[in-house]
Protein backbone atom coordinates (compact mmCIF):
# COMPACT_ATOMS: atom_id res chain seq x y z
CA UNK A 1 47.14 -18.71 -13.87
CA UNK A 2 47.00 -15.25 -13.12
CA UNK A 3 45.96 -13.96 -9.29
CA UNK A 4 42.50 -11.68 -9.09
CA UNK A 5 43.70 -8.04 -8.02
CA UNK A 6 41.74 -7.13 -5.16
CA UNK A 7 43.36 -4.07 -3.95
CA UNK A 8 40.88 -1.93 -5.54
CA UNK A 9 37.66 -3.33 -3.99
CA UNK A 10 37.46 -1.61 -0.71
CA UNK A 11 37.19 2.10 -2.67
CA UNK A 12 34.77 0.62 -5.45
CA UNK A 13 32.58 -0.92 -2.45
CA UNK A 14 33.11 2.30 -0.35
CA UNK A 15 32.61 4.61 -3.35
CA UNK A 16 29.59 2.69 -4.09
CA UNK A 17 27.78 3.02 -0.39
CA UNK A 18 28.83 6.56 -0.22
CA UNK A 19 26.86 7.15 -4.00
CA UNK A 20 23.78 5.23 -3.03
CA UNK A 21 23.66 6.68 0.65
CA UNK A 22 23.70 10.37 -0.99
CA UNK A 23 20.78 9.21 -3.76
CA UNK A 24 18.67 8.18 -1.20
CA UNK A 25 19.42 11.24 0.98
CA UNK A 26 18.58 13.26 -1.92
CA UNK A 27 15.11 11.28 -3.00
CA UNK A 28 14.05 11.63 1.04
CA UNK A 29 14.40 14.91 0.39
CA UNK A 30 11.98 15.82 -2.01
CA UNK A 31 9.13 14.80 -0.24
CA UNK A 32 6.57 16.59 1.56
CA UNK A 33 5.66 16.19 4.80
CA UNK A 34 2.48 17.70 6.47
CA UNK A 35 3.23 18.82 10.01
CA UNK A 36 -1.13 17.66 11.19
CA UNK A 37 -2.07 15.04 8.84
CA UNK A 38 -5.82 14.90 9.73
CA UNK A 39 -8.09 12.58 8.65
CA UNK A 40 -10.63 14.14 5.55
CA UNK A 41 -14.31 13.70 6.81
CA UNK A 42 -16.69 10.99 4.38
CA UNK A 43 -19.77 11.34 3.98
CA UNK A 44 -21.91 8.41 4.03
CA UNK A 45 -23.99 7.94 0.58
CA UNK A 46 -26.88 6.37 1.14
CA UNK A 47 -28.22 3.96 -2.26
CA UNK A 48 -31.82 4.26 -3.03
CA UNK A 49 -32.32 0.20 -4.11
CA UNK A 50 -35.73 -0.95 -5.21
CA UNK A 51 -36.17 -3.75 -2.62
CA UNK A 52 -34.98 -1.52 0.48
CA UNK A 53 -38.43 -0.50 0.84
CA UNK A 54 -40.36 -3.38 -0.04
CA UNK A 55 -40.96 -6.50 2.04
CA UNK A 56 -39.44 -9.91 0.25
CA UNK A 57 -39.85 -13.63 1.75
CA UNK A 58 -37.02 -15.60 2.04
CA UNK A 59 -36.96 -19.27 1.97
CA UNK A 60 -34.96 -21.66 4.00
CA UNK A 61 -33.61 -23.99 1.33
CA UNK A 62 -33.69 -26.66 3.95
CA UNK A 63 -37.56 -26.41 5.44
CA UNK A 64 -40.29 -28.85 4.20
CA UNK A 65 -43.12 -27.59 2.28
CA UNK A 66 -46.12 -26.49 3.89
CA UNK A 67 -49.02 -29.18 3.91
């Protein structure tokens, strides 16, 4: 049974590192960074709803009837 040649792995695996490390160098790259990031100003909205200006009851679920 023939023996697995391993004398070539450490270049492969090095070769390998050295290609992903100079990807990932080059996708960091391409991005751009803002030297102040500041935060955008919201404005609140406010919703017109036809029961925020009119007076509803609520109901406990759990009180007796009135007598």
């Amino acid at each position: 049974m023939p023996q697995l040649d391993t004398s070539t792995w450490f270049i492969t695996i090095l070769s390998m590192l050295l290609t992903l490390y100079i990807i990932m160098q080059m996708k960091v790259s391409k991005h751009i960074y803002y030297l102040n990031p500041e935060p955008a100003v919201m404005k609140a909205t406010e919703h017109l709803t036809p029961w925020s200006t009119k007076w509803t009851k609520i109901y406990s679920p759990l009180s007796l009837p009135p007598r």
